[in-house]
C-alpha atoms as a PDB file:
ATOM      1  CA  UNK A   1      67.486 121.543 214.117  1.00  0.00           C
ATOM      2  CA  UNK A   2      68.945 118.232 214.218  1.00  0.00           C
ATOM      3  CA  UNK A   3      68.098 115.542 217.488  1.00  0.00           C
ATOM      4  CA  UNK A   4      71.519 116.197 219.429  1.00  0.00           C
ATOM      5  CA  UNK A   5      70.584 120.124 218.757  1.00  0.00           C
ATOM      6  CA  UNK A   6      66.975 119.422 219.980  1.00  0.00           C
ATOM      7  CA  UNK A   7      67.969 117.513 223.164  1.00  0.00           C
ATOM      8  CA  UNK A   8      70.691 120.344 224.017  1.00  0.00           C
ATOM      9  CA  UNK A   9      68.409 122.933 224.028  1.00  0.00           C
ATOM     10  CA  UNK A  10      65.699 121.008 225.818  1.00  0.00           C
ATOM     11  CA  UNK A  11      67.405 120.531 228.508  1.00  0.00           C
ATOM     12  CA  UNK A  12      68.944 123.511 228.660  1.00  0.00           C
ATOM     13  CA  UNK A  13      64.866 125.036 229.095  1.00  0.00           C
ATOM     14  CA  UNK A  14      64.232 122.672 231.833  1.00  0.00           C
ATOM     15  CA  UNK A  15      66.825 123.579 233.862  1.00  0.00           C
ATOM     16  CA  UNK A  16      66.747 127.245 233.515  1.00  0.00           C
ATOM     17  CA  UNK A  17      62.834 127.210 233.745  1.00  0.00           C
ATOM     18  CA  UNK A  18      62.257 124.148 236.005  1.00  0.00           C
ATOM     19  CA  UNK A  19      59.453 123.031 233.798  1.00  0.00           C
ATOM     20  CA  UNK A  20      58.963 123.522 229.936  1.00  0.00           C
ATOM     21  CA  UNK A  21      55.213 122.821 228.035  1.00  0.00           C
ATOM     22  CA  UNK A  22      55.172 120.627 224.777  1.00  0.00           C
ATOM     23  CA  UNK A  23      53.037 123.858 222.943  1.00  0.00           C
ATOM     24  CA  UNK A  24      55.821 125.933 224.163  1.00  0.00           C
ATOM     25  CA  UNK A  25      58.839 123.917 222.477  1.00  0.00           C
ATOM     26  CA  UNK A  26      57.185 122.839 219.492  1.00  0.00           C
ATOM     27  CA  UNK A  27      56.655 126.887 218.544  1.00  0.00           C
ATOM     28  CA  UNK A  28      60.590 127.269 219.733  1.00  0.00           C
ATOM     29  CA  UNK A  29      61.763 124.812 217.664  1.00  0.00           C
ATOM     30  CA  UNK A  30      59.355 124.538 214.856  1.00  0.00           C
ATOM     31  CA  UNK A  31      58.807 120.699 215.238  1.00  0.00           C
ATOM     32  CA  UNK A  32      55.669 118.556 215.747  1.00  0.00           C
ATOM     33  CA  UNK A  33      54.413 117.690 219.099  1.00  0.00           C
ATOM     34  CA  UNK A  34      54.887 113.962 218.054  1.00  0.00           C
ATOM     35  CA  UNK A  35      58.783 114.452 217.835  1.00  0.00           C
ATOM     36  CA  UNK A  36      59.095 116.367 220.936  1.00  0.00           C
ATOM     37  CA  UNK A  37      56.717 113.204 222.604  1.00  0.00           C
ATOM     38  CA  UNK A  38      59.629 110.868 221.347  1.00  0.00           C
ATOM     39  CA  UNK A  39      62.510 113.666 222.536  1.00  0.00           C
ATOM     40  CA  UNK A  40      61.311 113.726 226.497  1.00  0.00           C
ATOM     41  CA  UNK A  41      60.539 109.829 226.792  1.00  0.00           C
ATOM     42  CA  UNK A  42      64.820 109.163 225.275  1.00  0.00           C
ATOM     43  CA  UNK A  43      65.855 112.368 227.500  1.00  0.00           C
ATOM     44  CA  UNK A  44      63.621 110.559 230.453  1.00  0.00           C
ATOM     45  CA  UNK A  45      65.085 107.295 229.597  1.00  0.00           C
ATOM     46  CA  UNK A  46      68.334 108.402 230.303  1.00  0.00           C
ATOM     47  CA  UNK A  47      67.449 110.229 233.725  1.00  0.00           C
ATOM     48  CA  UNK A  48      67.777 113.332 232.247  1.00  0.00           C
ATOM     49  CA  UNK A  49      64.274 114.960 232.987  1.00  0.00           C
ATOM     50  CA  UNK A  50      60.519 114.118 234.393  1.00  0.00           C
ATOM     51  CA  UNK A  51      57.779 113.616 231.699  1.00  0.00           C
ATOM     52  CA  UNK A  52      54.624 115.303 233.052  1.00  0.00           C
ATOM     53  CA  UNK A  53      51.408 116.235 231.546  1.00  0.00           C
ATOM     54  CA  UNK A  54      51.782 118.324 228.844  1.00  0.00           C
ATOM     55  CA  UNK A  55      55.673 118.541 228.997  1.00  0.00           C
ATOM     56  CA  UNK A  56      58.420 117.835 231.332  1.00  0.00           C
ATOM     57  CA  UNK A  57      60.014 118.911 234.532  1.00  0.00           C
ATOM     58  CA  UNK A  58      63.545 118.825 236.005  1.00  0.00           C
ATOM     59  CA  UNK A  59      62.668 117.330 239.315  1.00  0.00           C
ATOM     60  CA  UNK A  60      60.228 114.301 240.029  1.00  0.00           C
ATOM     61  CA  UNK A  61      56.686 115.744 240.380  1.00  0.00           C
ATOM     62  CA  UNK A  62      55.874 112.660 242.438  1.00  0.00           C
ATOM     63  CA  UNK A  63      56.124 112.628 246.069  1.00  0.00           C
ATOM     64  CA  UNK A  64      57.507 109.905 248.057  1.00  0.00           C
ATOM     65  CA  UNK A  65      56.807 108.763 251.409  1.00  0.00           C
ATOM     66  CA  UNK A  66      59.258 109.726 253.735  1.00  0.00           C
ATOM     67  CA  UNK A  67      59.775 108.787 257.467  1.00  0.00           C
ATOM     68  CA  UNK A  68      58.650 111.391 259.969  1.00  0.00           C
ATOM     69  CA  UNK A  69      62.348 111.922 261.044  1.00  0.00           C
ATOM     70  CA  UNK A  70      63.406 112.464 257.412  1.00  0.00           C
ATOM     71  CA  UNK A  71      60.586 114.931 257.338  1.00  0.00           C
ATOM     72  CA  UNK A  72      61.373 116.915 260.455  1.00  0.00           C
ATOM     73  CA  UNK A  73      64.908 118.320 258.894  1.00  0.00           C
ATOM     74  CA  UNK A  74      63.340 119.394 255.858  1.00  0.00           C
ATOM     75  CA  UNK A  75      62.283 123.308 255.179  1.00  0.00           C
ATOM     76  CA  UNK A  76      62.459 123.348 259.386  1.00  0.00           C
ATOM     77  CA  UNK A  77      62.350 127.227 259.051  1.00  0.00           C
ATOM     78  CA  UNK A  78      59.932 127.501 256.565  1.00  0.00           C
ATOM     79  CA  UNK A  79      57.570 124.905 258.678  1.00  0.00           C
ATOM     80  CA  UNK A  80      58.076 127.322 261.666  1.00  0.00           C
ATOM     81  CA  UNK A  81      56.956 130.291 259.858  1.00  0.00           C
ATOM     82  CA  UNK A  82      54.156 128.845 258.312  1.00  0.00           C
ATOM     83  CA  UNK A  83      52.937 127.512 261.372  1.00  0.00           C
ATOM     84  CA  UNK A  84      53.326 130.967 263.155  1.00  0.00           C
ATOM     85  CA  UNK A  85      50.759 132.131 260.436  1.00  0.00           C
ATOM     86  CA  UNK A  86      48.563 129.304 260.914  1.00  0.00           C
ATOM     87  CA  UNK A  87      48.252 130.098 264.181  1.00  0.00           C
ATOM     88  CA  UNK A  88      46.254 133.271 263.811  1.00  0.00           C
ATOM     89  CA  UNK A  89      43.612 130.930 262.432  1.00  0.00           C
ATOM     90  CA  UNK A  90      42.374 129.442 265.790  1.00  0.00           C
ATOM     91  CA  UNK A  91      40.659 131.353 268.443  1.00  0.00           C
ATOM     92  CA  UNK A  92      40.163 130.695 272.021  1.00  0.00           C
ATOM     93  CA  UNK A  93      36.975 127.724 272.692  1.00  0.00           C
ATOM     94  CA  UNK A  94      37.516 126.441 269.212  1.00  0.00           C
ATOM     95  CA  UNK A  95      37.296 122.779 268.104  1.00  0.00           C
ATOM     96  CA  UNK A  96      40.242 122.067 265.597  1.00  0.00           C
ATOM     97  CA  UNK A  97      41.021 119.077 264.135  1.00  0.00           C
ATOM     98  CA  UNK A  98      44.603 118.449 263.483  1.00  0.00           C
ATOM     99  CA  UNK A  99      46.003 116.114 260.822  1.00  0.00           C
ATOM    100  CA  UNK A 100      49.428 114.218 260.374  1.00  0.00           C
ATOM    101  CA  UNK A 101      52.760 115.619 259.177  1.00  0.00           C
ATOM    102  CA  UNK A 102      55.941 117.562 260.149  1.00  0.00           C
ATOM    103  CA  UNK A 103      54.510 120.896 259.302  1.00  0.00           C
ATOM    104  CA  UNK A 104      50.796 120.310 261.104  1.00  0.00           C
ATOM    105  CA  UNK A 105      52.991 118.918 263.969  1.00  0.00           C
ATOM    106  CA  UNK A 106      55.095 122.410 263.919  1.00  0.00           C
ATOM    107  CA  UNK A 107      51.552 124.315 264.650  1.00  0.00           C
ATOM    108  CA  UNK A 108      51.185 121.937 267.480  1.00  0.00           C
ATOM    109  CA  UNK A 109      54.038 122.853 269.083  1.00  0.00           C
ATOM    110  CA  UNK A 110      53.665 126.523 268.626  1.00  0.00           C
ATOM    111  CA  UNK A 111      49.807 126.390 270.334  1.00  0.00           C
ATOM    112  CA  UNK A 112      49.928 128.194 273.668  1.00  0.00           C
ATOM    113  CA  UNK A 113      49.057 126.678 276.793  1.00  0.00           C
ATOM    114  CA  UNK A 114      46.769 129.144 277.890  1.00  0.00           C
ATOM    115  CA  UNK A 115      44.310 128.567 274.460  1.00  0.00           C
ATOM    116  CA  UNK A 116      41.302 126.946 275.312  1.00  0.00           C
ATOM    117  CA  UNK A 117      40.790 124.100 272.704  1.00  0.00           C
ATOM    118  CA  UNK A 118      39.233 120.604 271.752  1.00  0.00           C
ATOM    119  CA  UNK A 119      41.368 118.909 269.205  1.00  0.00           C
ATOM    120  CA  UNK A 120      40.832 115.945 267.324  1.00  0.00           C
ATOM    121  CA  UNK A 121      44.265 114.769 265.691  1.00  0.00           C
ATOM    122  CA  UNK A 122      44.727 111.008 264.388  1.00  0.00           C
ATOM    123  CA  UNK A 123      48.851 111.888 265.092  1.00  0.00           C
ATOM    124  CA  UNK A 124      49.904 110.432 267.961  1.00  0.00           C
ATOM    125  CA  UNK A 125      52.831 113.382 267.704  1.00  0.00           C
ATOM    126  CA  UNK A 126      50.354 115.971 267.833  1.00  0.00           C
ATOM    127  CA  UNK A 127      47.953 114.194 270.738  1.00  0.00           C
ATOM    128  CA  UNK A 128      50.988 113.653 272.887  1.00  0.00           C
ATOM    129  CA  UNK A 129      52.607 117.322 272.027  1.00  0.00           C
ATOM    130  CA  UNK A 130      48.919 118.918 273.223  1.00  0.00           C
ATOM    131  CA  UNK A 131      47.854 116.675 275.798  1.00  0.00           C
ATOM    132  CA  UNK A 132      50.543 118.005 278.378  1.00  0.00           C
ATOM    133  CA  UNK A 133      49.040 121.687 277.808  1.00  0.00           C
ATOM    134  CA  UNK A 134      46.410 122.111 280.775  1.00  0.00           C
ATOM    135  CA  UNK A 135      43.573 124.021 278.498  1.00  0.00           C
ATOM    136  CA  UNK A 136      43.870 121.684 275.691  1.00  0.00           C
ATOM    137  CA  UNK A 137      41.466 118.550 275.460  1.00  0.00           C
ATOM    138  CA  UNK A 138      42.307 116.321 273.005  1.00  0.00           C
ATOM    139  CA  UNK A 139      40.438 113.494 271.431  1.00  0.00           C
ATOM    140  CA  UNK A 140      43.059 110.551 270.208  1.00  0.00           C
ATOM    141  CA  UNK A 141      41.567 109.072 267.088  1.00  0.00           C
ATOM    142  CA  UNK A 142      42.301 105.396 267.067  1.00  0.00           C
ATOM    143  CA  UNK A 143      43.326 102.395 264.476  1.00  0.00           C
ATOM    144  CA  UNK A 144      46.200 101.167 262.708  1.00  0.00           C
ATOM    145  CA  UNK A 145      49.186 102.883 263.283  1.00  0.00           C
ATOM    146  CA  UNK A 146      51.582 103.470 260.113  1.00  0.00           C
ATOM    147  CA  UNK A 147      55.233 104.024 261.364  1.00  0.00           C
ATOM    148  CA  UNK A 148      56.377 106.459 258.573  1.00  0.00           C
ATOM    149  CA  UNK A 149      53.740 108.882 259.744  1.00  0.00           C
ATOM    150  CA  UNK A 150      53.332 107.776 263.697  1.00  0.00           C
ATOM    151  CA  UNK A 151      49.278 108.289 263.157  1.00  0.00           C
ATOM    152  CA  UNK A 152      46.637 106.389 262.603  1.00  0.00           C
ATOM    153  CA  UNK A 153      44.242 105.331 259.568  1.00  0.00           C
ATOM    154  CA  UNK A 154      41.723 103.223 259.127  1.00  0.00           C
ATOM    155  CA  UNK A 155      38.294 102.174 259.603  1.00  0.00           C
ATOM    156  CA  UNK A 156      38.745 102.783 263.725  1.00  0.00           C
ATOM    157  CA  UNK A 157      39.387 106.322 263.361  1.00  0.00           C
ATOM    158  CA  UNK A 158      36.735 106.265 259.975  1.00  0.00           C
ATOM    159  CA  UNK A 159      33.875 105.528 262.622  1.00  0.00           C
ATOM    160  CA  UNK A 160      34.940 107.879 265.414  1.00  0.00           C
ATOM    161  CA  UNK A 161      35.124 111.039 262.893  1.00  0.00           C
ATOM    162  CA  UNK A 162      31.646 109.863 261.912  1.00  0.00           C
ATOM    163  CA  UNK A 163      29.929 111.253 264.739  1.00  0.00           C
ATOM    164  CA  UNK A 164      32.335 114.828 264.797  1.00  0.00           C
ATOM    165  CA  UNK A 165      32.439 118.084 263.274  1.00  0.00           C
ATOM    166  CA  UNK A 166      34.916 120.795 263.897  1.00  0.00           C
ATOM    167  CA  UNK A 167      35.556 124.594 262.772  1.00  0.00           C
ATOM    168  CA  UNK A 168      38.677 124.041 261.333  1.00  0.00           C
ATOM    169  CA  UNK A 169      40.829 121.460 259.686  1.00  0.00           C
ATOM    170  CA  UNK A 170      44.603 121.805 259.246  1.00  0.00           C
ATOM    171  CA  UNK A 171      46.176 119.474 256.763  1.00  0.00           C
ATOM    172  CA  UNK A 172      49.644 118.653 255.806  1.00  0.00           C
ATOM    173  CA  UNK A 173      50.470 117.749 252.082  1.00  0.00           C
ATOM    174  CA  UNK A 174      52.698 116.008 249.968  1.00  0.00           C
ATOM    175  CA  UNK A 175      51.640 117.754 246.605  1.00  0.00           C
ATOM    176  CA  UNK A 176      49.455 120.654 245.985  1.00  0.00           C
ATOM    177  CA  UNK A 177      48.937 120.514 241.782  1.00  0.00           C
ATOM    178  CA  UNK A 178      46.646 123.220 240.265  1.00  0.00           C
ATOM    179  CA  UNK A 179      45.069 119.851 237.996  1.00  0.00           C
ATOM    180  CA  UNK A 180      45.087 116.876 240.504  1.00  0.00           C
ATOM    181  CA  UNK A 181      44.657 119.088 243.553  1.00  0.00           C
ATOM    182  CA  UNK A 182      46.010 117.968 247.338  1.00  0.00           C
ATOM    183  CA  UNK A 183      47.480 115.030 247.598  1.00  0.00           C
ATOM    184  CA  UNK A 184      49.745 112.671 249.890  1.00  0.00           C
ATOM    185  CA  UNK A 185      51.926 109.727 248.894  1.00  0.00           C
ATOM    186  CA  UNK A 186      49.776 106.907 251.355  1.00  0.00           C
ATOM    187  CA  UNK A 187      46.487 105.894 250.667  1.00  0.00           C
ATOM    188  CA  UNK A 188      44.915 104.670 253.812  1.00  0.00           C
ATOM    189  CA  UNK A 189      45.811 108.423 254.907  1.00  0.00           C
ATOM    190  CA  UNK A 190      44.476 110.290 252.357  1.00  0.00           C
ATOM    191  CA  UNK A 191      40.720 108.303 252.391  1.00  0.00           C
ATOM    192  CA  UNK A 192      40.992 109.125 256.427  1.00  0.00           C
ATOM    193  CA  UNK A 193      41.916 113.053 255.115  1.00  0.00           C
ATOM    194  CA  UNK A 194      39.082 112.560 253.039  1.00  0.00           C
ATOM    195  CA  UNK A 195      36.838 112.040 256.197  1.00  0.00           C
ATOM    196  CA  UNK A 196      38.202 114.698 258.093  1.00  0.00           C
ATOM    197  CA  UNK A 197      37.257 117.383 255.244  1.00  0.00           C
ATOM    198  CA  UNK A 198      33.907 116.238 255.555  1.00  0.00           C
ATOM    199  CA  UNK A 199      33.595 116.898 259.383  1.00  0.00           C
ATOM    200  CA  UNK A 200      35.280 120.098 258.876  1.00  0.00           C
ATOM    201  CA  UNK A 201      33.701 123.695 257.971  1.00  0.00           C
ATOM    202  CA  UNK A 202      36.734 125.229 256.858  1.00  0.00           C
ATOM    203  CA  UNK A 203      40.144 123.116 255.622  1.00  0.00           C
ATOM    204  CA  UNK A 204      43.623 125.179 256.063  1.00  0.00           C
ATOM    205  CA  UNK A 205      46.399 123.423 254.014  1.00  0.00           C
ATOM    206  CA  UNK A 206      49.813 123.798 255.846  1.00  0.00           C
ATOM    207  CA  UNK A 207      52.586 123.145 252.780  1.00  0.00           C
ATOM    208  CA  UNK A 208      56.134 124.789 251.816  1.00  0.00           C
ATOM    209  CA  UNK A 209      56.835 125.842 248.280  1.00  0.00           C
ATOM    210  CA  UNK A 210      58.687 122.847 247.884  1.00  0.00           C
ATOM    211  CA  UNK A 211      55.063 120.684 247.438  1.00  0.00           C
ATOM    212  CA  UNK A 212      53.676 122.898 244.787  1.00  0.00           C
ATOM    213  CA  UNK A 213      53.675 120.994 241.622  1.00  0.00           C
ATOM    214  CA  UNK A 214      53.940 117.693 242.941  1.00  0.00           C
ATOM    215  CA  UNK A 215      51.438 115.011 242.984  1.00  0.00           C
ATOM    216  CA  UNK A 216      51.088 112.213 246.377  1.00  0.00           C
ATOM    217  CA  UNK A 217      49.924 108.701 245.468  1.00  0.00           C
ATOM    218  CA  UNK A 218      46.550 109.415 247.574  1.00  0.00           C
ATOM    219  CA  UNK A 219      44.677 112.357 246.311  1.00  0.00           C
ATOM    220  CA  UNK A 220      42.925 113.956 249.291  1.00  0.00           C
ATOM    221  CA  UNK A 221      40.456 116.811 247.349  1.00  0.00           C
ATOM    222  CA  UNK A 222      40.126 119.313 244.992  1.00  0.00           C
ATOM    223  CA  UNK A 223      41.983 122.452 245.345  1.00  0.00           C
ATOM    224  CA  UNK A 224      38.450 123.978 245.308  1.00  0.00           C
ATOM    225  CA  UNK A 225      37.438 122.251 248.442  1.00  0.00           C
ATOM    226  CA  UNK A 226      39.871 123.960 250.691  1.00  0.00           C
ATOM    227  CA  UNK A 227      39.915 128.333 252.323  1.00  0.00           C
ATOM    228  CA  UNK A 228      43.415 128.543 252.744  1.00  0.00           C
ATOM    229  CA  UNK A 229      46.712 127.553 251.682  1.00  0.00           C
ATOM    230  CA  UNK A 230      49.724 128.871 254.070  1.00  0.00           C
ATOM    231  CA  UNK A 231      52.866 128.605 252.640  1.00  0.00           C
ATOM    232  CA  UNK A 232      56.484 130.093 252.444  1.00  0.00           C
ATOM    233  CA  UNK A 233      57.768 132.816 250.112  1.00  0.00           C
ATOM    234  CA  UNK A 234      59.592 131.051 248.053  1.00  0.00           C
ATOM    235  CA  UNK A 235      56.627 130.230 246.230  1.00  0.00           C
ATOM    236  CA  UNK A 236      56.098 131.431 242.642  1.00  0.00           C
ATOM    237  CA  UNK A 237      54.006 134.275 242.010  1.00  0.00           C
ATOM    238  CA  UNK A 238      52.247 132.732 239.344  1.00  0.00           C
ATOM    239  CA  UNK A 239      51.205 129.980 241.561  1.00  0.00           C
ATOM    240  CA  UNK A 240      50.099 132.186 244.236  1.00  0.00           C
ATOM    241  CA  UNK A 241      47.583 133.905 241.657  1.00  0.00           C
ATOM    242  CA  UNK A 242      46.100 131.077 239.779  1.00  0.00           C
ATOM    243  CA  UNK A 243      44.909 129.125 243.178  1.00  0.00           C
ATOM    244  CA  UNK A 244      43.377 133.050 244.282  1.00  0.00           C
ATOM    245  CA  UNK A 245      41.757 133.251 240.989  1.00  0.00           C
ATOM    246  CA  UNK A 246      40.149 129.783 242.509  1.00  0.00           C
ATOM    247  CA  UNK A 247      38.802 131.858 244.967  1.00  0.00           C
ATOM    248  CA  UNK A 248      41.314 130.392 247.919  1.00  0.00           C
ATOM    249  CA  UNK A 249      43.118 132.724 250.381  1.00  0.00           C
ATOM    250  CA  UNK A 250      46.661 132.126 249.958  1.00  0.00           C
ATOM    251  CA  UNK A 251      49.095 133.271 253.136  1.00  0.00           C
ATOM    252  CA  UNK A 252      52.826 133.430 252.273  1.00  0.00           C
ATOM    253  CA  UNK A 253      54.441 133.828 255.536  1.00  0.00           C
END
């Protein structure tokens, strides 16, 4: 098979599969994994594909940081669904902590009025969404406020979470990768995340199908770290079962 042959077929694979393993094409096309190396990195060169570990993809596995108003017209259905499931996670007199994002911010919304809660949120979105609901207290984390997100990071709201601990945290994410684990695409976030899993018992992660496979600039933990994952159904199958065989309760709502 001759290159023009090899970089036909190649990218043939990775759009019909989405994402195709080095292993996998050197045994298809009987070459060495050094050729098929140099065969991605010319087919990347010219836009064609994403290298990622191990073999290449045919959309960017990195996420980018998008406003919050990009965000909110984005999987809007999907958000409302999985928030509807996320819901059946909180019980009346709970303490909840509440992190940034379009999807967190669509459980928000969906909360009842009549649910007696204390919630901790660093989103001004979420505090101001909540704090017009008459059984709701919420506690404002303060600090630097970032403008793609509307919420705050920082060593302000570092210090406050210091002297907290919740039931449960629910998370937004910008990639969920079965190696590098939850991530989102700012850093100052994703060390406050980092603080907020340590003042919570249980961590829900609140992510469409879309951030499966994708890596954030700011990794937040270890897929191990967190109970559940809610997400839509357009997820793959074969995702769903390798993060249960992790021993994490997926919900596809």
């Amino acid at each position: 098979m001759n290159i023009t042959d090899r970089h036909e077929f190649i990218l043939k694979s990775v759009k019909e599969k989405g994402k195709i393993t080095i292993d996998w094409l050197c045994e298809t096309m009987k070459v060495s994994s050094v050729t098929i190396r140099k065969d991605l990195k010319v087919l990347e060169d010219k836009n064609l594909l994403f290298r990622i570990k191990g073999g290449a993809s045919s959309s960017n596995p990195y996420a980018i940081d998008r406003p919050i108003l990009v965000k909110e017209s984005i999987n809007s259905e999907e958000k409302q669904r999985i928030a509807q499931a996320a819901l059946k996670l909180i019980k009346d007199n709970d303490s909840i902590m509440i992190g940034s994002g379009t999807t967190v911010f669509t459980l928000a919304k969906n909360i009842e009025s009549s649910t007696a809660l204390t919630v901790i949120t660093p989103a001004l979105k979420v505090g101001l969404e909540l704090s017009g609901k008459p059984n709701i207290e919420v506690l404002q984390l303060g600090g630097l406020i970032r403008n793609n997100s509307s919420s705050v990071a920082g060593q302000y709201a570092i210090r406050i979470l210091e002297e907290i601990s919740c039931g449960i945290l629910f998370l937004g994410a910008d990639g969920i990768d079965l190696e590098f684990g939850i991530s989102i695409s700012n850093l100052p976030e994703a060390t406050l995340n980092q603080k907020m899993i340590e003042t919570s018992q249980k961590i829900a992660i609140l992510a469409d199908s879309s951030k499966f496979g994708k890596r954030g600039l700011g990794k937040i933990c270890e897929l191990i770290d967190v109970n559940y994952i809610i997400t839509d159904s357009r997820v793959s199958p074969n995702i769903v079962k390798s993060i249960e065989d992790l021993g994490i309760k997926m919900i596809v709502a």
